[in-house]
N, C-alpha and C. Protein backbone atom coordinates (compact mmCIF):
# COMPACT_ATOMS: atom_id res chain seq x y z
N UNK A 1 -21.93 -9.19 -7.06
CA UNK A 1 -21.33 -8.06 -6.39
C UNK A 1 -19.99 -7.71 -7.07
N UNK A 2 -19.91 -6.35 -6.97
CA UNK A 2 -18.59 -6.07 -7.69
C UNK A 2 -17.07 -6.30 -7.04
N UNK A 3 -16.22 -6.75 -7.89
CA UNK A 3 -14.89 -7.03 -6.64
C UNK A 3 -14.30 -5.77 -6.85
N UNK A 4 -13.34 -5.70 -6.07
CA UNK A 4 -12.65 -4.63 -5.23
C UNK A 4 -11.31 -4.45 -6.44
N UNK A 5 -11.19 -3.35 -6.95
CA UNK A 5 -9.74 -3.99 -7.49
C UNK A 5 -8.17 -2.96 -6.68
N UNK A 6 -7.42 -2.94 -7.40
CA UNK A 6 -6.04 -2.28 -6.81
C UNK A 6 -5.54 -1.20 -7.33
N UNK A 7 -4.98 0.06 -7.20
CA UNK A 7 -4.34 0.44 -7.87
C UNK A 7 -3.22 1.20 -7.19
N UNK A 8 -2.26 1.58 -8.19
CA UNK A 8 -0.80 2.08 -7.44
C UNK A 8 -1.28 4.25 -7.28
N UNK A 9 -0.46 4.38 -6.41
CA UNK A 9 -0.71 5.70 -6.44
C UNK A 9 0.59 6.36 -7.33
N UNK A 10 0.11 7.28 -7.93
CA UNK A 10 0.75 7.61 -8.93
C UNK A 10 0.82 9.13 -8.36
N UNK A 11 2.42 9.53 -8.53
CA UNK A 11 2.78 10.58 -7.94
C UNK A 11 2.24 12.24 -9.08
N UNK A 12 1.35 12.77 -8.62
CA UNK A 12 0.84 13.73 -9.55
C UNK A 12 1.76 14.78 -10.31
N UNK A 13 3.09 15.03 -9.17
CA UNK A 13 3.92 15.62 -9.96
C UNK A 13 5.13 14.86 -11.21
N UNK A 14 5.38 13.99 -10.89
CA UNK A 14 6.59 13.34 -11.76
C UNK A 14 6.08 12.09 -12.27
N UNK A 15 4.70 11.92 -11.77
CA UNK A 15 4.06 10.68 -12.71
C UNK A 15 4.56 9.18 -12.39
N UNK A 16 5.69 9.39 -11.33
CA UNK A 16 6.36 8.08 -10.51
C UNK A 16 5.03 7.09 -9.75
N UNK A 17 5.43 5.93 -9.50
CA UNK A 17 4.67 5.16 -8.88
C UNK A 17 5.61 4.31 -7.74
N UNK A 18 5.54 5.06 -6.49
CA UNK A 18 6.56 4.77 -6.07
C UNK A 18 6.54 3.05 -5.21
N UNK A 19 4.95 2.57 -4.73
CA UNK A 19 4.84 1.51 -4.74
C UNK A 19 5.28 0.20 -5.59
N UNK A 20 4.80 0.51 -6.84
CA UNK A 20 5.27 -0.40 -8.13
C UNK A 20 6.67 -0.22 -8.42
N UNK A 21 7.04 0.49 -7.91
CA UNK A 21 9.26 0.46 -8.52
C UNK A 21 9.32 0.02 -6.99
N UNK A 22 8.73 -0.08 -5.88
CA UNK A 22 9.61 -0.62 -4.73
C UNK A 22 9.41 -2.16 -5.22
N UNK A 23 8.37 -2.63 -5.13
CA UNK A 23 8.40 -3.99 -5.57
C UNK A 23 8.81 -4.51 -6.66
N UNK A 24 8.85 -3.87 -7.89
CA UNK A 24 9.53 -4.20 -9.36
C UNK A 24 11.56 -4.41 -8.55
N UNK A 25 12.17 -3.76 -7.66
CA UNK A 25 13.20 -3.55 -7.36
C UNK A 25 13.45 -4.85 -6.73
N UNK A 26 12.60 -5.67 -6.09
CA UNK A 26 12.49 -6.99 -5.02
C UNK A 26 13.07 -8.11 -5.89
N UNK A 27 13.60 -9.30 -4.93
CA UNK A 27 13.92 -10.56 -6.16
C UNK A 27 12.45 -11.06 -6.27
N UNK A 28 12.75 -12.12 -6.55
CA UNK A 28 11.65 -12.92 -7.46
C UNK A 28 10.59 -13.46 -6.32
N UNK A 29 11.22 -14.16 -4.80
CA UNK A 29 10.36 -14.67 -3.91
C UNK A 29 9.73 -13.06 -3.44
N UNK A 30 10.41 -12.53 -3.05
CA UNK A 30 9.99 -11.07 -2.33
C UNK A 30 8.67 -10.79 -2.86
N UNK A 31 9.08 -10.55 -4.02
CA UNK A 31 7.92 -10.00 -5.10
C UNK A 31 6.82 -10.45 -5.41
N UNK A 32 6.83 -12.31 -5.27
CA UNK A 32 5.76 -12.46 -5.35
C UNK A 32 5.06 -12.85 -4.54
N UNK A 33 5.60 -12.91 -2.60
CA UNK A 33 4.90 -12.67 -1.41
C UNK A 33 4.23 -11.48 -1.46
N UNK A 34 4.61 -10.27 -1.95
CA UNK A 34 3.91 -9.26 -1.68
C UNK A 34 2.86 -9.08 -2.54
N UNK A 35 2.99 -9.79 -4.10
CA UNK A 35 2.25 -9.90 -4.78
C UNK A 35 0.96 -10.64 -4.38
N UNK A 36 1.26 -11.66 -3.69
CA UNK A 36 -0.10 -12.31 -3.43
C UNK A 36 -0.92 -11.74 -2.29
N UNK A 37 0.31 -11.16 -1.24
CA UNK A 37 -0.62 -10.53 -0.08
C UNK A 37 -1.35 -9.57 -0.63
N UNK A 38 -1.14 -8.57 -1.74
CA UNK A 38 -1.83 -7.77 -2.68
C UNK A 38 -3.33 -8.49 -3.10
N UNK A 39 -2.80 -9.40 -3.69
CA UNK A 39 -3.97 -10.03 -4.13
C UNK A 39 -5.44 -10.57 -2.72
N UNK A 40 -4.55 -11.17 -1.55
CA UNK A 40 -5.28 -11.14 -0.52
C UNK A 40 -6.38 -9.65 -0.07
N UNK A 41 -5.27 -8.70 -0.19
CA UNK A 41 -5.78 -7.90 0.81
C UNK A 41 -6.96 -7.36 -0.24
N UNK A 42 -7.15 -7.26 -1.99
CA UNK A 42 -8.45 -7.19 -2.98
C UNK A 42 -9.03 -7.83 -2.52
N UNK A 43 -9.04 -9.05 -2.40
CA UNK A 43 -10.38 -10.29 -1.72
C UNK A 43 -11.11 -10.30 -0.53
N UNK A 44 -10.32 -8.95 0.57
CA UNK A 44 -11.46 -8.88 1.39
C UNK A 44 -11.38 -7.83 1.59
N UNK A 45 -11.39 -6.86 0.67
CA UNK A 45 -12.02 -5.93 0.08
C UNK A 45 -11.13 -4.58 0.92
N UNK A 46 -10.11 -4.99 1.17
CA UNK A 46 -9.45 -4.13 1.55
C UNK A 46 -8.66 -3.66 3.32
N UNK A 47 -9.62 -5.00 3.97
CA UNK A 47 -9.70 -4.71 5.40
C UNK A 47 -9.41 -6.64 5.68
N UNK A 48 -8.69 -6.95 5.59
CA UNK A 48 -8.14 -8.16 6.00
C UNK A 48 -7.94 -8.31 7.26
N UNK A 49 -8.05 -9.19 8.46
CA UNK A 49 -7.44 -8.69 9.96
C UNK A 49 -6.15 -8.97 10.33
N UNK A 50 -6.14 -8.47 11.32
CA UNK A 50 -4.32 -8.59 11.99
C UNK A 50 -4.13 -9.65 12.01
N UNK A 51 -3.26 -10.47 11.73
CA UNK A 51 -1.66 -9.73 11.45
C UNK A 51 -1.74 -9.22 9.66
N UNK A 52 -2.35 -9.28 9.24
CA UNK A 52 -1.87 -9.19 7.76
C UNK A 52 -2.13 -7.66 7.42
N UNK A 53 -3.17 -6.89 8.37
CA UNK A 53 -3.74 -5.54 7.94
C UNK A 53 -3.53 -5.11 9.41
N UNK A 54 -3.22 -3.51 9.51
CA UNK A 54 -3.50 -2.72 10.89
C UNK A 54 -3.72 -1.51 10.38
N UNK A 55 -4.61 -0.85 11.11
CA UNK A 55 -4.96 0.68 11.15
C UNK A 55 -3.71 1.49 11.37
N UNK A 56 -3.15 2.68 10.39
CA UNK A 56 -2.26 3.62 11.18
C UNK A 56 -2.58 4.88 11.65
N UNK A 57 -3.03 5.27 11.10
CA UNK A 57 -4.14 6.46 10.83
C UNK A 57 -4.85 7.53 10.11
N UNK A 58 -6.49 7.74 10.41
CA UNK A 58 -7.06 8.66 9.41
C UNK A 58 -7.62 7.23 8.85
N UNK A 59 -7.52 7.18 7.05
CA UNK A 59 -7.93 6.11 6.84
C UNK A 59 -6.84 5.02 5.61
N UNK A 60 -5.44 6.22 6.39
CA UNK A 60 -4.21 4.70 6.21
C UNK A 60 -4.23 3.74 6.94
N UNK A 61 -4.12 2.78 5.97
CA UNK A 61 -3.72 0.86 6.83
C UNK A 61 -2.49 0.62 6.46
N UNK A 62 -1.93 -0.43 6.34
CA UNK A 62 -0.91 -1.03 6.89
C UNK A 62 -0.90 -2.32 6.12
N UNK A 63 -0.75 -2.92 5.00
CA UNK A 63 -0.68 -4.53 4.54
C UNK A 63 0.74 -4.94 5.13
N UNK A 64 0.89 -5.98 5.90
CA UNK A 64 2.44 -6.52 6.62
C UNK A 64 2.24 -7.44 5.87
N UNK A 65 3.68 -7.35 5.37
CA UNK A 65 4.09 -9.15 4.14
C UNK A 65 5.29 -9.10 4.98
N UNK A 66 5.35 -10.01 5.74
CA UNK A 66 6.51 -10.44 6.55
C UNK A 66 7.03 -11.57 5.75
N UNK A 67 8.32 -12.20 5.01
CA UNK A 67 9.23 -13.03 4.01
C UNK A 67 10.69 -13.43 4.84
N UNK A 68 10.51 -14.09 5.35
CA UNK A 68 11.90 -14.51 5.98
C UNK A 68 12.43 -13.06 7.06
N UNK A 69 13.58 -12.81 7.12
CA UNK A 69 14.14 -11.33 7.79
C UNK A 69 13.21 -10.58 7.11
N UNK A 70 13.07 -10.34 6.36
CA UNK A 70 12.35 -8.84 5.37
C UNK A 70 10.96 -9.03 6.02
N UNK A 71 10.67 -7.23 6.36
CA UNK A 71 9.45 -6.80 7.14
C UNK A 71 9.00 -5.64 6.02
N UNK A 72 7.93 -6.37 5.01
CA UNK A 72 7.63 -5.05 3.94
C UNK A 72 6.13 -4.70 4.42
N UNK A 73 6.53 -3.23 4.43
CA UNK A 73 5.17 -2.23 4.83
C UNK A 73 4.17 -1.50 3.80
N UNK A 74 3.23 -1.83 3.32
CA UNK A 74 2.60 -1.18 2.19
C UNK A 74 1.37 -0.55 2.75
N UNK A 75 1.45 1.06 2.94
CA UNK A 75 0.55 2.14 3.27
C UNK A 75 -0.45 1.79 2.27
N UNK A 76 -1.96 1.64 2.46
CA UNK A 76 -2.98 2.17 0.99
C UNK A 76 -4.23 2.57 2.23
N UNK A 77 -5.31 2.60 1.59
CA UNK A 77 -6.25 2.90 1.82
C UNK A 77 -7.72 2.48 0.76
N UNK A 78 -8.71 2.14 1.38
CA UNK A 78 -9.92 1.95 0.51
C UNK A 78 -10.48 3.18 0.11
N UNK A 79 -11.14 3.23 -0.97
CA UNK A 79 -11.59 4.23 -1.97
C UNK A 79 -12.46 4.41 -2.44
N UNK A 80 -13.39 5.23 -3.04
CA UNK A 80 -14.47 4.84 -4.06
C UNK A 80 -14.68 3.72 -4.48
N UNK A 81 -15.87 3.60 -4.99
CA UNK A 81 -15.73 2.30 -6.31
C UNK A 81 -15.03 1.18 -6.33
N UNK A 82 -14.64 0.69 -4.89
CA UNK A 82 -14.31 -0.28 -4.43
C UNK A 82 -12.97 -0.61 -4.81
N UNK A 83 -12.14 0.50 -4.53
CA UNK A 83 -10.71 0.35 -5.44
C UNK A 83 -9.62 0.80 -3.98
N UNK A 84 -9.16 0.04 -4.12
CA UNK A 84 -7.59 0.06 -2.58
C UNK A 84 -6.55 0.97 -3.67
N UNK A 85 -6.26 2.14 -3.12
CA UNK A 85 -4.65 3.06 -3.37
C UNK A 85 -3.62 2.26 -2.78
N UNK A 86 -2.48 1.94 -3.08
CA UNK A 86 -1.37 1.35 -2.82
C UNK A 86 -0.75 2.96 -2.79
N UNK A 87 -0.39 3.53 -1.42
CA UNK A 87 0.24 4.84 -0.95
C UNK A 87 1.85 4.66 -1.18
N UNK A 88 2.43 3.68 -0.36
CA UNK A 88 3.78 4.15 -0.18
C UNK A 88 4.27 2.20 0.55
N UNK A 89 5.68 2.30 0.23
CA UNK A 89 6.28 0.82 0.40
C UNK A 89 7.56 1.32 0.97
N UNK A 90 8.02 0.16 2.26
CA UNK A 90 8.94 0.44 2.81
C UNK A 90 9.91 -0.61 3.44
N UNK A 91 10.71 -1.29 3.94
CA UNK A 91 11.08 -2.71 4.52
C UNK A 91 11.25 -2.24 5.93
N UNK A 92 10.62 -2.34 6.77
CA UNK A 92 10.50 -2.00 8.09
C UNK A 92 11.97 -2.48 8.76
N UNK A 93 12.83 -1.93 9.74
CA UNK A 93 13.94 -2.14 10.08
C UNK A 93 13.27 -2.23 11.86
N UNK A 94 12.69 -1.84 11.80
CA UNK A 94 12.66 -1.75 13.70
C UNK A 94 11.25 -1.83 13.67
N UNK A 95 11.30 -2.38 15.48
CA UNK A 95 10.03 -2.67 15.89
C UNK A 95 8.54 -1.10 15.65
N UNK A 96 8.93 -0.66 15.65
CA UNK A 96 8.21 1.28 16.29
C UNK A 96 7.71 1.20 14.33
N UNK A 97 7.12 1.74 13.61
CA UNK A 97 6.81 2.34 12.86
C UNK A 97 7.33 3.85 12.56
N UNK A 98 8.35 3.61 11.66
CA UNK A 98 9.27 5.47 11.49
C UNK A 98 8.00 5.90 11.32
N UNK A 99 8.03 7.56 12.21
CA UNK A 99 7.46 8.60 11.37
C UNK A 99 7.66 9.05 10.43
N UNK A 100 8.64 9.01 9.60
CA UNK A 100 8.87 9.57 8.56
C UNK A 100 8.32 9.00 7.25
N UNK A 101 7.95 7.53 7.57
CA UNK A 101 7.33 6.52 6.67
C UNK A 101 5.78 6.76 6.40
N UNK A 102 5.14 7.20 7.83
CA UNK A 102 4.14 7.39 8.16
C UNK A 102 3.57 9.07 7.48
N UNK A 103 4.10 9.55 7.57
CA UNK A 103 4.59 11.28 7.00
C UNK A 103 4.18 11.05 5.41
N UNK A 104 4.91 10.29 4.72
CA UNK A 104 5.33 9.93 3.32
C UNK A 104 3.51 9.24 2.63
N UNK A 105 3.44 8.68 3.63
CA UNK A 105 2.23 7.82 3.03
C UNK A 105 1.02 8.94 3.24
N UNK A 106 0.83 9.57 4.10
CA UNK A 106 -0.03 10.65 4.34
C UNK A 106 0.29 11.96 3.51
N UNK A 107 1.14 12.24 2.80
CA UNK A 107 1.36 12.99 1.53
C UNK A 107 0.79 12.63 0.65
N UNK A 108 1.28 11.33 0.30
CA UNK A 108 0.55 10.66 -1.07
C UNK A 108 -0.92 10.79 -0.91
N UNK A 109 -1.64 10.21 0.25
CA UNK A 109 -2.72 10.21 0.45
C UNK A 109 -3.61 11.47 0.01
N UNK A 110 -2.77 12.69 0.30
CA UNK A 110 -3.36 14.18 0.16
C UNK A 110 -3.18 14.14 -0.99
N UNK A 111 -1.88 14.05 -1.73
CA UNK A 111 -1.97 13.95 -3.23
C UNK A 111 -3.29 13.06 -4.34
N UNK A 112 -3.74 12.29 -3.57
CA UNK A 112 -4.57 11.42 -4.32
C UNK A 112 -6.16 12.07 -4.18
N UNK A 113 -5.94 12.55 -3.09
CA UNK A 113 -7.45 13.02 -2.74
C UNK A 113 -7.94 14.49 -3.33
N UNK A 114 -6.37 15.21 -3.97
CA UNK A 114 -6.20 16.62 -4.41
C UNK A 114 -6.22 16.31 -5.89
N UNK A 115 -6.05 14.90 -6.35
CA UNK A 115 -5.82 14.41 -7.96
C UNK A 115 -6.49 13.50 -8.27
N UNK A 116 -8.07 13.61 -7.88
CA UNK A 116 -9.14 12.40 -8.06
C UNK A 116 -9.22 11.82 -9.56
N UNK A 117 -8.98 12.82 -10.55
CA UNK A 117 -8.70 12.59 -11.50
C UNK A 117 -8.12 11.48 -12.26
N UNK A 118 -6.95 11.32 -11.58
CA UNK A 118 -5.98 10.40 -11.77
C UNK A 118 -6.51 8.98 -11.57
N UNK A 119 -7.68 8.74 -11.18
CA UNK A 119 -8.13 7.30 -10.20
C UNK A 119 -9.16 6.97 -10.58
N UNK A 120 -9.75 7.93 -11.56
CA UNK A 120 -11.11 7.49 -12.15
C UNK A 120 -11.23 6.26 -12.99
């Protein structure tokens, strides 16, 4: 069976990847908690259960890499061809989920689905 792999969403206008510079920005432990929860959330194919994955909505999820104080939020979604979008990254400050975070990741999402291209 084929495995699942990852990829970053890549912003169609400026070619940014705004997932991969949030975590390239992290120290060294940060980076590579989120790195492996990455790697987790490929291995089951995209839908891991709570606590590590939650539904937000439509067909954004939610990967939680909780690291000491730090609460990091990584928007993606499953895809074609068995490939997870990494949408949007954030360090959660409060209990509630900002809308504005939520807003951000559902842009990208439209962007990706308007730039299939990009993902082939």
């Amino acid at each position: 069976m084929l495995e699942y792999k990852v990829k970053f969403y890549k912003d169609s206008q400026n070619g940014k990847e705004p997932v991969l510079e949030y975590i390239e920005k992290l120290d060294h432990k940060n980076k590579a908690k989120i790195l492996k929860y990455v790697e987790f959330l490929r291995k089951n194919n995209g839908y891991p259960d709570e606590p590590y994955s939650k539904h937000i909505k439509g067909k954004i999820r939610e990967l939680r890499v909780d690291f000491s104080i730090n609460h990091h939020r990584i928007f993606y979604f499953s895809f074609i061809n068995r490939t997870i979008i990494l949408l949007h990254a954030f360090l959660k400050k409060t209990d509630k989920t900002p809308n504005n975070e939520i807003i951000k990741a559902m842009e990208n999402y439209k962007d990706v689905i308007d730039n299939l291209r990009l993902y082939e």
